[in-house]
C-alpha atoms as a PDB file:
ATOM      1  CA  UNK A   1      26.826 -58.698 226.690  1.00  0.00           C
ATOM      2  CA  UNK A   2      23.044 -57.140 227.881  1.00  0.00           C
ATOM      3  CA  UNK A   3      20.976 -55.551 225.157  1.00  0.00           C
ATOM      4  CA  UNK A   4      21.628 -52.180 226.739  1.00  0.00           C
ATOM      5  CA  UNK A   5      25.034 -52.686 226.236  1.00  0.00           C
ATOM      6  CA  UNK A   6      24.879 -53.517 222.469  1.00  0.00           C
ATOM      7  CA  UNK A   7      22.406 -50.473 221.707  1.00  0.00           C
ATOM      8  CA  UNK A   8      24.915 -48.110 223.080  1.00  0.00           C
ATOM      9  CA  UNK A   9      27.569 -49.941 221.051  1.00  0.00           C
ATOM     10  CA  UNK A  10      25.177 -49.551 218.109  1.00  0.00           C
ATOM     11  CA  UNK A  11      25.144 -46.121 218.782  1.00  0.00           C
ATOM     12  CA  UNK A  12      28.221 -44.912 219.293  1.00  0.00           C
ATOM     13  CA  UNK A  13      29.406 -46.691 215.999  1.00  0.00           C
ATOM     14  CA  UNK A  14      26.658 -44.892 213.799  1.00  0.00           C
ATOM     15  CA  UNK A  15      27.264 -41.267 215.717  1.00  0.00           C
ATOM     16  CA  UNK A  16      31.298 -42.157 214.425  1.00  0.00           C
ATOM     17  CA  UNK A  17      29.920 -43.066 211.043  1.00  0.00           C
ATOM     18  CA  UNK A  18      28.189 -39.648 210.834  1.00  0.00           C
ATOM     19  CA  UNK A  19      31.051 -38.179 212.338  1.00  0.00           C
ATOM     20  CA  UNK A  20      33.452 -39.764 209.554  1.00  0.00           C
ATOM     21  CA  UNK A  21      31.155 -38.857 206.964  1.00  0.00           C
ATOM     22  CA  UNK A  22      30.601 -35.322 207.985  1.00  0.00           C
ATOM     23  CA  UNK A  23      34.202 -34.544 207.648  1.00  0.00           C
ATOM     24  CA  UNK A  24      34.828 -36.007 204.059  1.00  0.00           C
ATOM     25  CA  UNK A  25      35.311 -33.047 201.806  1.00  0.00           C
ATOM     26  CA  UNK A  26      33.534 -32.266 198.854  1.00  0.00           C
ATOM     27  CA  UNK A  27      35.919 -32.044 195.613  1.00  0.00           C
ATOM     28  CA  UNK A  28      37.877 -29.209 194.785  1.00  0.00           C
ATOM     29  CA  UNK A  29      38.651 -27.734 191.420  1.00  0.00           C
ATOM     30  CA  UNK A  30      42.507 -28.026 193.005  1.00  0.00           C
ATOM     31  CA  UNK A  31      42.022 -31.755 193.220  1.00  0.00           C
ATOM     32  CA  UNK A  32      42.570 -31.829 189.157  1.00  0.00           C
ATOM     33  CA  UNK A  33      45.369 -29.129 189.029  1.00  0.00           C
ATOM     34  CA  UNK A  34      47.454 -31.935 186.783  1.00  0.00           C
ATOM     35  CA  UNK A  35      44.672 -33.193 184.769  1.00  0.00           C
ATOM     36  CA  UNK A  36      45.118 -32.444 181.172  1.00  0.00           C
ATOM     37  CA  UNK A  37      43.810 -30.949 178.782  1.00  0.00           C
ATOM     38  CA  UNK A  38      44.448 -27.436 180.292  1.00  0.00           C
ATOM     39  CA  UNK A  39      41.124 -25.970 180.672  1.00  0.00           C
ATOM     40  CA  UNK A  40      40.855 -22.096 179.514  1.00  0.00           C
ATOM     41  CA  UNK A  41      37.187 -21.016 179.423  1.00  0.00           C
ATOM     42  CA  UNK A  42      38.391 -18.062 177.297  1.00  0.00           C
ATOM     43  CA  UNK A  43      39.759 -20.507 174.486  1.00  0.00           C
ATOM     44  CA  UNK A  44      36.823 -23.264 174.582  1.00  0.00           C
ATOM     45  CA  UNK A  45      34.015 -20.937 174.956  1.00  0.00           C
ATOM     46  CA  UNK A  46      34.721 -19.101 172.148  1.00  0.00           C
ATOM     47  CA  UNK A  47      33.136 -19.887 168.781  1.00  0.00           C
ATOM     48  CA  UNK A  48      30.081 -21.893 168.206  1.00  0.00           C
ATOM     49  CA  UNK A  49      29.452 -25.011 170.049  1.00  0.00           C
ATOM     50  CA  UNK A  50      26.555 -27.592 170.458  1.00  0.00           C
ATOM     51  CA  UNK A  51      25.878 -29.108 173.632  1.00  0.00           C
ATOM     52  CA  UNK A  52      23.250 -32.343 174.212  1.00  0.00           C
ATOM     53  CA  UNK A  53      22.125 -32.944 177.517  1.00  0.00           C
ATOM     54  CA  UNK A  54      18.890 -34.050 179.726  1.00  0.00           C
ATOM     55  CA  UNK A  55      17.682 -33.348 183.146  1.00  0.00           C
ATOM     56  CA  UNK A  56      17.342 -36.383 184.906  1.00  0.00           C
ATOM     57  CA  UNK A  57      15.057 -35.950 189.090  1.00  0.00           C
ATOM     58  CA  UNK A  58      16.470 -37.395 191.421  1.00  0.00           C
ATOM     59  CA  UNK A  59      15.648 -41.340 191.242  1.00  0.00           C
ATOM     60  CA  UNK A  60      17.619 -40.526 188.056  1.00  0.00           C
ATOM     61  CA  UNK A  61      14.620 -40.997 185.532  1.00  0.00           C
ATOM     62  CA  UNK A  62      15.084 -38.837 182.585  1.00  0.00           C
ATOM     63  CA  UNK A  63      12.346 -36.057 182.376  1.00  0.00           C
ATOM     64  CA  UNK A  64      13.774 -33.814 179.709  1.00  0.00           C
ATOM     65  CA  UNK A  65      15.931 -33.697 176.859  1.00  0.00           C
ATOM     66  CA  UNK A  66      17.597 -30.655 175.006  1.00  0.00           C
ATOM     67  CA  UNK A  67      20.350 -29.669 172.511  1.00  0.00           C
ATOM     68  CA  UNK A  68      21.581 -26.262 173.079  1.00  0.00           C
ATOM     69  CA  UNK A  69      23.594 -23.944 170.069  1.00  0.00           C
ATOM     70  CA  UNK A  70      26.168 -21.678 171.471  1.00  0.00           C
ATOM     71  CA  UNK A  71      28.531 -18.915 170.419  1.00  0.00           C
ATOM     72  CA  UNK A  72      30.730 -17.522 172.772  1.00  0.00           C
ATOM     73  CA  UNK A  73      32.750 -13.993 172.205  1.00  0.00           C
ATOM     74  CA  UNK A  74      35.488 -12.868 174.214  1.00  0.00           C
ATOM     75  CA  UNK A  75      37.193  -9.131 174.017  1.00  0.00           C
ATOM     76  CA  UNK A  76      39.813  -9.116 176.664  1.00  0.00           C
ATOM     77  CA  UNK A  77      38.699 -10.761 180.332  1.00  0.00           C
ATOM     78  CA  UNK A  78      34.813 -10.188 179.463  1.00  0.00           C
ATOM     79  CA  UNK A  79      33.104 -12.703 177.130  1.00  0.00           C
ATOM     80  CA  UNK A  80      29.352 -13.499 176.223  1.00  0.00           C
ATOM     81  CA  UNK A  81      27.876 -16.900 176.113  1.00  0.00           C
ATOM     82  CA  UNK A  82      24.960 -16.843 173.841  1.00  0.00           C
ATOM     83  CA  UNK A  83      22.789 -19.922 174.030  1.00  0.00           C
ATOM     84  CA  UNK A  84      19.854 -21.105 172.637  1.00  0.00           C
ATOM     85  CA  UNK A  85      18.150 -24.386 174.407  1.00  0.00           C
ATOM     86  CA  UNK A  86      15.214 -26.958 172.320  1.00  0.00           C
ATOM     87  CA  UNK A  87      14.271 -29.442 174.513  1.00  0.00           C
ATOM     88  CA  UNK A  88      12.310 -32.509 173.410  1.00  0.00           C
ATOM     89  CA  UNK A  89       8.799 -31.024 173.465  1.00  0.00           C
ATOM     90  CA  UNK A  90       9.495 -28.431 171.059  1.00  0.00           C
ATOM     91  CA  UNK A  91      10.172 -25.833 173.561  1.00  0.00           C
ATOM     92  CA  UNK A  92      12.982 -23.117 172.990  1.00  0.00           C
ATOM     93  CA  UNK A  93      14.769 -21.163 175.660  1.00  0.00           C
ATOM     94  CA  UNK A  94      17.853 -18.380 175.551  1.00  0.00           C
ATOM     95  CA  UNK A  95      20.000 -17.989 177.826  1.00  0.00           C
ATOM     96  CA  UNK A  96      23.075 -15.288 177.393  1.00  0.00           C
ATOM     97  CA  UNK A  97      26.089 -15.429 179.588  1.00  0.00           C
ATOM     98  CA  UNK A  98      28.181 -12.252 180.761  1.00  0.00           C
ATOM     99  CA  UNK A  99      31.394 -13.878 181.864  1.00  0.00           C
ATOM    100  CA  UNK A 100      34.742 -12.215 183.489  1.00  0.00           C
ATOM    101  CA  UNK A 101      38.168 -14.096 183.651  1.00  0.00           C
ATOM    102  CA  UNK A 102      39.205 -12.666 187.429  1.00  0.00           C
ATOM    103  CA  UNK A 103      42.531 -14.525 187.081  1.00  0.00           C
ATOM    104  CA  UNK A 104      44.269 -17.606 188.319  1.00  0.00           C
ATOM    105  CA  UNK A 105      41.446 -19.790 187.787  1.00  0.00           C
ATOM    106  CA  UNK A 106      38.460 -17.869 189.133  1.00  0.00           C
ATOM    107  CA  UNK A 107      35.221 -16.881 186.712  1.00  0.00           C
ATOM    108  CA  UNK A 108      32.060 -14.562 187.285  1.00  0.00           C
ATOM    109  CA  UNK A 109      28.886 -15.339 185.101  1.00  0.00           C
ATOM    110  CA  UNK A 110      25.624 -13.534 185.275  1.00  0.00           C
ATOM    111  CA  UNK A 111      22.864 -14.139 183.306  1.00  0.00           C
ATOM    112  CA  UNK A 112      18.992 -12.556 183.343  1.00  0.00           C
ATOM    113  CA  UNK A 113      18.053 -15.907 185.059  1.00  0.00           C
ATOM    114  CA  UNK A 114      20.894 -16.322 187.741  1.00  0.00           C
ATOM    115  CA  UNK A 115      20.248 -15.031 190.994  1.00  0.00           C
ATOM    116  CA  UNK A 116      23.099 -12.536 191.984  1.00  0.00           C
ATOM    117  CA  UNK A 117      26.399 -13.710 190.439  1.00  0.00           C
ATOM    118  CA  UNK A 118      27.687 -16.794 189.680  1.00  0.00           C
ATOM    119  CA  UNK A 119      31.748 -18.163 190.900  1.00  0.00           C
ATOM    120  CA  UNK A 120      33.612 -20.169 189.076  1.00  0.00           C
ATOM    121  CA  UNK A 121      37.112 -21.728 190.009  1.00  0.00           C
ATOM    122  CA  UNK A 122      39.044 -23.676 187.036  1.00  0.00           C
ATOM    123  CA  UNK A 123      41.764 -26.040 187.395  1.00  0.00           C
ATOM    124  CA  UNK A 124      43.814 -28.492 185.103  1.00  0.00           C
ATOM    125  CA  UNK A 125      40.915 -29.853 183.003  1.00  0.00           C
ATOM    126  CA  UNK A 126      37.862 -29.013 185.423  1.00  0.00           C
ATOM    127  CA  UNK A 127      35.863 -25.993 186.208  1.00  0.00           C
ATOM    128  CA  UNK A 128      33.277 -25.775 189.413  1.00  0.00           C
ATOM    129  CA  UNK A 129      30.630 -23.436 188.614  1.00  0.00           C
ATOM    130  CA  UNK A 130      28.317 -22.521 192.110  1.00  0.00           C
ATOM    131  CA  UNK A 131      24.682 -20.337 191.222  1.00  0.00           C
ATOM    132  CA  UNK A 132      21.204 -20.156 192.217  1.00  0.00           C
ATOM    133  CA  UNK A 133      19.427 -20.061 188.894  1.00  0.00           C
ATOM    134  CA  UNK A 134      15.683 -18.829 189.486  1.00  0.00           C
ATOM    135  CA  UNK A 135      14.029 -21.824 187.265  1.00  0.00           C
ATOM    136  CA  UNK A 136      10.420 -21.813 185.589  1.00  0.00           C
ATOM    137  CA  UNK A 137       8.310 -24.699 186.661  1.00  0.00           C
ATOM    138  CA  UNK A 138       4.951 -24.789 186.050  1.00  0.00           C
ATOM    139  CA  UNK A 139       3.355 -21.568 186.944  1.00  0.00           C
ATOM    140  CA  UNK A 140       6.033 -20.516 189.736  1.00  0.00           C
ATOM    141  CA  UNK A 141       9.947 -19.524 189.663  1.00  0.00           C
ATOM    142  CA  UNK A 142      12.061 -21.401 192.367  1.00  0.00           C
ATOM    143  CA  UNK A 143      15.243 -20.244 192.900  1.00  0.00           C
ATOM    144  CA  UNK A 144      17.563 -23.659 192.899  1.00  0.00           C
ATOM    145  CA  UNK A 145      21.135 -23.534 193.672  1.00  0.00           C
ATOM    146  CA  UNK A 146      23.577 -25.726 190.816  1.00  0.00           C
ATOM    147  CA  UNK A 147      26.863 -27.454 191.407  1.00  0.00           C
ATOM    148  CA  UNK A 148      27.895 -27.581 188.169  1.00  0.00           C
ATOM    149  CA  UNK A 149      31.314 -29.132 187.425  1.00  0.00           C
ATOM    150  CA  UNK A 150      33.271 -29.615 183.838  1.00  0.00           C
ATOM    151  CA  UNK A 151      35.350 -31.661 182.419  1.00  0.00           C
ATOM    152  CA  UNK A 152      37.638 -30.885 179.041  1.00  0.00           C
ATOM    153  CA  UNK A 153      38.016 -34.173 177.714  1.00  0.00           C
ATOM    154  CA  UNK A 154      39.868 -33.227 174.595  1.00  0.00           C
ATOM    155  CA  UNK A 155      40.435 -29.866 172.551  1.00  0.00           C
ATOM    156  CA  UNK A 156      36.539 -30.686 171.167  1.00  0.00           C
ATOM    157  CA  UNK A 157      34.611 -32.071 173.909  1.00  0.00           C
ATOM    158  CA  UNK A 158      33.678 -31.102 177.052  1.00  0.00           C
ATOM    159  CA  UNK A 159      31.539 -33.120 179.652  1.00  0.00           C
ATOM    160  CA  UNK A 160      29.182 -31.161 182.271  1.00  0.00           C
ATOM    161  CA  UNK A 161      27.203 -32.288 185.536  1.00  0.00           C
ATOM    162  CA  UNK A 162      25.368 -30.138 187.704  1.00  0.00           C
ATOM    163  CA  UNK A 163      23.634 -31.104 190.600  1.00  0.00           C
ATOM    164  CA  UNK A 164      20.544 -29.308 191.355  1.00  0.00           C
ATOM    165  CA  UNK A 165      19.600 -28.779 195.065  1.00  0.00           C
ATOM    166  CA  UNK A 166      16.901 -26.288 197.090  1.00  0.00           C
ATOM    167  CA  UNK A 167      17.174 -26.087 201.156  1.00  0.00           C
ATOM    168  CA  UNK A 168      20.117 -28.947 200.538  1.00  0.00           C
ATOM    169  CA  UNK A 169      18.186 -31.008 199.447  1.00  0.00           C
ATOM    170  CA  UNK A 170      18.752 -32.947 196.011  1.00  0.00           C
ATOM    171  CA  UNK A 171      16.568 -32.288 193.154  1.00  0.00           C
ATOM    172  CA  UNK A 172      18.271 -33.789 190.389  1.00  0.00           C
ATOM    173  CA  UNK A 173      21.180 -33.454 188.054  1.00  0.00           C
ATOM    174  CA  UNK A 174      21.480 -32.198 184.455  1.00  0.00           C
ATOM    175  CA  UNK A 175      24.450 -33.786 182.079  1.00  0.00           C
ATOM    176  CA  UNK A 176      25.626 -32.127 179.245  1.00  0.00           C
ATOM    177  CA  UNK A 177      28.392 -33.104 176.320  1.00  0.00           C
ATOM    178  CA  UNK A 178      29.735 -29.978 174.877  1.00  0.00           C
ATOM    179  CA  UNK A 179      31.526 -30.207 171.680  1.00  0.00           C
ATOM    180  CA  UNK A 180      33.293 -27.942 168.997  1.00  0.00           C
ATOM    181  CA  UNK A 181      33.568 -28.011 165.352  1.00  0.00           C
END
């Protein structure tokens, strides 16, 4: 076999690989339609919880920790998410959620930091959350877009990842462990 010949061979096998990989498909809230606990947003976010999480770039160093108290109120399909970050260094943040239960699984969230509105689609024991949150670094705002997926592990605890991303391209992650008195 020439050289020529095993280039092209090379090549045809990695454009199939990228072809392959191209047409996996990201995960689906439906994917964990029969996990259980039930997840109701309505029914965990309601009372106070704590969360404990950290922000980790993306060689998956830590770079900042938090704890965040919440108390969520609902009246109907509307409900408020009232939070109140302290990260590691002392620093405190609020952020208050305005959320809507649309029905059959689907969530809207808007908050004075989210860009536009964010979507939500909940099944079984997992929720996929999808928002551009405009994010305070430094001296500047950059608007980064979250992936943010739950998990109810129990009727107490509740595990979060989001990955962060701007242009596509992967900023980091933040993980979070909700959990109710």
């Amino acid at each position: 076999m020439t050289t020529l010949t095993s280039r092209r061979r090379a090549l045809a096998i990695s454009a199939a690989s990228l072809t392959l990989a191209a047409c996996a498909s990201a995960p689906t809230p439906a994917d964990y339609a029969s996990e259980s606990p039930k997840l109701d947003l309505r029914d965990y976010f309601n009372g106070p919880l704590t969360g404990y999480g950290l922000f980790t770039d993306r060689s998956g160093k830590v770079v900042r920790r938090f704890t965040v108290k919440m108390t969520g109120t609902w009246s109907g399909s509307d409900g408020v998410l009232d939070e109140d970050f302290t990260y590691s260094d002392g620093t405190k943040e609020k952020r208050v959620w305005r959320l809507t239960d649309r029905g059959n699984g689907r969530y809207v969230g808007r908050a004075d930091d989210v860009v536009g509105e964010a979507t939500g689609s909940a099944a079984g024991n997992a929720l996929n959350w999808r928002y551009t949150l405009a994010l305070k670094v430094d001296e500047r705002v950059l608007n980064v877009q979250f992936d943010d997926w739950m998990y109810l592990m129990d009727e107490r605890v509740m595990l979060n990842r989001a990955a962060m991303s701007k242009f596509g391209i992967y900023l980091g992650e933040v993980t979070l462990a909700f959990t109710k008195p």
